[in-house]
C-alpha atoms as a PDB file:
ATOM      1  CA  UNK A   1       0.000   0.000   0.000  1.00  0.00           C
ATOM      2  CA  UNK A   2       1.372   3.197  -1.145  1.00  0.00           C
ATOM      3  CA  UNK A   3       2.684   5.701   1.923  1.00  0.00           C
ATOM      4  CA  UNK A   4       2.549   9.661   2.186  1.00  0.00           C
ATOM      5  CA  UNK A   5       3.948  12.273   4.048  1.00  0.00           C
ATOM      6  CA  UNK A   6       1.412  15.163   5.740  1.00  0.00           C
ATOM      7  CA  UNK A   7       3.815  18.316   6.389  1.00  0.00           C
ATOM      8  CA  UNK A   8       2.619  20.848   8.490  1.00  0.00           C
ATOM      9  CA  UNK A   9       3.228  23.921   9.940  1.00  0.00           C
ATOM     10  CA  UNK A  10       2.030  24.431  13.835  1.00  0.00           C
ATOM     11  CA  UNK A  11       4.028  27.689  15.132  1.00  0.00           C
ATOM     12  CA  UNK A  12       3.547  27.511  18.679  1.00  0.00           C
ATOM     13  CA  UNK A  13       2.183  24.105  18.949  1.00  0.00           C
ATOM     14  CA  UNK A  14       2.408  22.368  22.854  1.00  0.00           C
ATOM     15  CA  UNK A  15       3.263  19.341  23.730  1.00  0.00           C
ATOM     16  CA  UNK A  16      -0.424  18.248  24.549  1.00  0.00           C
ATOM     17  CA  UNK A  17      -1.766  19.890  21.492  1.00  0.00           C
ATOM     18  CA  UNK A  18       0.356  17.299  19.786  1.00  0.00           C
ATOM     19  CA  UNK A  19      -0.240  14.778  21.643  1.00  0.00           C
ATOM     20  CA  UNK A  20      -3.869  15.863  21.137  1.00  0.00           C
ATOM     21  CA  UNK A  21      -3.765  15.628  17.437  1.00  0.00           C
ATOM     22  CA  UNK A  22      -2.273  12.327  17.681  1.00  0.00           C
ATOM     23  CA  UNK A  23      -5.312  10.831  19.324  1.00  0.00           C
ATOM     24  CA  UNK A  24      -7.858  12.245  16.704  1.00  0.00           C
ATOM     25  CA  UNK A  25      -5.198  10.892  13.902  1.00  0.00           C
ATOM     26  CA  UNK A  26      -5.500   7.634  15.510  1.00  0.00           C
ATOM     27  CA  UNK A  27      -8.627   7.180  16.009  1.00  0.00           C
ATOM     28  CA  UNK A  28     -10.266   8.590  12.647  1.00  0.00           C
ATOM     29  CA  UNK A  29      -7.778   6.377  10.942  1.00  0.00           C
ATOM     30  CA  UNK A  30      -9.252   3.648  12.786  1.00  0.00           C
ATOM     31  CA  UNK A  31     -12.894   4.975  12.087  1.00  0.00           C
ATOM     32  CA  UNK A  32     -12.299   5.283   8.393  1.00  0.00           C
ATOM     33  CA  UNK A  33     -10.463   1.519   8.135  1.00  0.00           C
ATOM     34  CA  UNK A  34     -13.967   0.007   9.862  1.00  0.00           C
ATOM     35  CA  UNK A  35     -15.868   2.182   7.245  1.00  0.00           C
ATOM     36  CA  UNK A  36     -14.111  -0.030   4.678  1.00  0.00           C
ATOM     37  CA  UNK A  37     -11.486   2.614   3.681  1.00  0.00           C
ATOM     38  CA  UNK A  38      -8.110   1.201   5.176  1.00  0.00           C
ATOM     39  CA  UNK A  39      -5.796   3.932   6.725  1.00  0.00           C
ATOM     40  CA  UNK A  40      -3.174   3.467   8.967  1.00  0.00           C
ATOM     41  CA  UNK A  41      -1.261   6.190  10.829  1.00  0.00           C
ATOM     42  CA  UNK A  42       2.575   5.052  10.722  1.00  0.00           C
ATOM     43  CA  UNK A  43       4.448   7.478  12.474  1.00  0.00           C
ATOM     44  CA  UNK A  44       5.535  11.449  12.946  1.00  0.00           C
ATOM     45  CA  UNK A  45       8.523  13.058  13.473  1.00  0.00           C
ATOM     46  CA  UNK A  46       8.626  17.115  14.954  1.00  0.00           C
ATOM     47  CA  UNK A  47      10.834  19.224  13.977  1.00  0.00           C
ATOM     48  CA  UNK A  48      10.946  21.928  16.976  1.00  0.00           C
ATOM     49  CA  UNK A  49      13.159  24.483  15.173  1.00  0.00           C
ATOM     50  CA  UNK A  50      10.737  24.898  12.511  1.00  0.00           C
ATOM     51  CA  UNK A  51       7.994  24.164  14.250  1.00  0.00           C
ATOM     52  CA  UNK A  52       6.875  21.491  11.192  1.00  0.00           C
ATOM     53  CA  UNK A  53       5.881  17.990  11.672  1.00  0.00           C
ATOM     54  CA  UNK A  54       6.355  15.323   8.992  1.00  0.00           C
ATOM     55  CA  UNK A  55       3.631  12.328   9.246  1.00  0.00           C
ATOM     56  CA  UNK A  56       3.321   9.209   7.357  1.00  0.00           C
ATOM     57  CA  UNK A  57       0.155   7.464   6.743  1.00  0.00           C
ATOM     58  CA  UNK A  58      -0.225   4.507   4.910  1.00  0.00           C
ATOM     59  CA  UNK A  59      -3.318   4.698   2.465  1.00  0.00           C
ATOM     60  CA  UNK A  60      -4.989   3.378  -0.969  1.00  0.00           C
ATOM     61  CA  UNK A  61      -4.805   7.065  -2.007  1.00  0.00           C
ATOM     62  CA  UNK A  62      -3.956  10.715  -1.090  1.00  0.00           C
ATOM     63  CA  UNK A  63      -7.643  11.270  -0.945  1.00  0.00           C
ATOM     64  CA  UNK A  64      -7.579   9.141   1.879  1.00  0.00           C
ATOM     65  CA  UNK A  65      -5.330  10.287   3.387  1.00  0.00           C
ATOM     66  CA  UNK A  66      -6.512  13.882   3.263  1.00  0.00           C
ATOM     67  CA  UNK A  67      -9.826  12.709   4.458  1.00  0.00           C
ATOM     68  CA  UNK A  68      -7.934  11.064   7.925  1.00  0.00           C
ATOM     69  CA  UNK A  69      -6.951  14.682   8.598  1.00  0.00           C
ATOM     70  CA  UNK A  70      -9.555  16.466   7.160  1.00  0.00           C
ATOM     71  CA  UNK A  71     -11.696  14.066   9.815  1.00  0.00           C
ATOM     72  CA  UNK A  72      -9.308  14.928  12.979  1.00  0.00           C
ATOM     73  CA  UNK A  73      -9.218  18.628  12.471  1.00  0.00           C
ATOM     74  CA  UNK A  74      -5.002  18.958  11.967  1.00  0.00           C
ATOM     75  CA  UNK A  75      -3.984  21.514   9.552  1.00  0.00           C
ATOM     76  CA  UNK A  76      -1.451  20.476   6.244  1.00  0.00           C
ATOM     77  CA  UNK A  77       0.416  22.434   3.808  1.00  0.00           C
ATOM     78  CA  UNK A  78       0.801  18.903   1.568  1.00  0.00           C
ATOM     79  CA  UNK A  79       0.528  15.897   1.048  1.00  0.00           C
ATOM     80  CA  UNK A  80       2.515  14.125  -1.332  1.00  0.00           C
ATOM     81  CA  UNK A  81       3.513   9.975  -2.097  1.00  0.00           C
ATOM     82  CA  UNK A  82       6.818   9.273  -0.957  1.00  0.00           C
ATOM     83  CA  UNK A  83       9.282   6.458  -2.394  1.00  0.00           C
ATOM     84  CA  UNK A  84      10.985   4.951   0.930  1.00  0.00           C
ATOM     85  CA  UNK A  85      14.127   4.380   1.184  1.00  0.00           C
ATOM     86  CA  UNK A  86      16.148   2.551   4.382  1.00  0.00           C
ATOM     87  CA  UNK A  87      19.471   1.415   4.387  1.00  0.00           C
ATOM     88  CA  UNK A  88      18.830  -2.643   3.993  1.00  0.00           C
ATOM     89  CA  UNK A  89      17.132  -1.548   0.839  1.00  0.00           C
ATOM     90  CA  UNK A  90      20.469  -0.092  -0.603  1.00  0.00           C
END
């Protein structure tokens, strides 16, 4: 199943805010995958400097995807396919 990334931009963001968002992720994923539309939250990763978070979600489409969030009220600035890459693969 294809995977995407969800970039976002959350100046001023707390720690329970996140923590927060990552709940509703969770649990609209897991609402939308009974509905019959399979989505599965993989992971995040915050970058405090910039006050961005990168999330992967692992989806049938980007429409999906965008739904999940769309669903659990988090902002995005995109949402693109990525290719992954680890180092066993290389």
């Amino acid at each position: 199943m294809p995977i995407f990334v969800v970039k976002r931009d959350l100046p001023g963001i707390t720690p329970e805010a996140l923590q927060s968002a990552g709940i509703r992720a969770k649990s609209c994923c897991a609402e939308m995958t009974g509905e019959g539309q399979p989505v599965r939250w993989v992971r995040s990763f915050f970058l405090p400097e910039t006050a961005q978070t990168h999330c992967y979600f692992e989806a049938a489409s980007k429409t999906a995807v965008e739904e999940a969030n769309q669903r659990a009220r988090i902002p995005f600035t995109l949402i693109a396919e990525v290719v992954e890459m680890t180092p066993e693969m290389v």
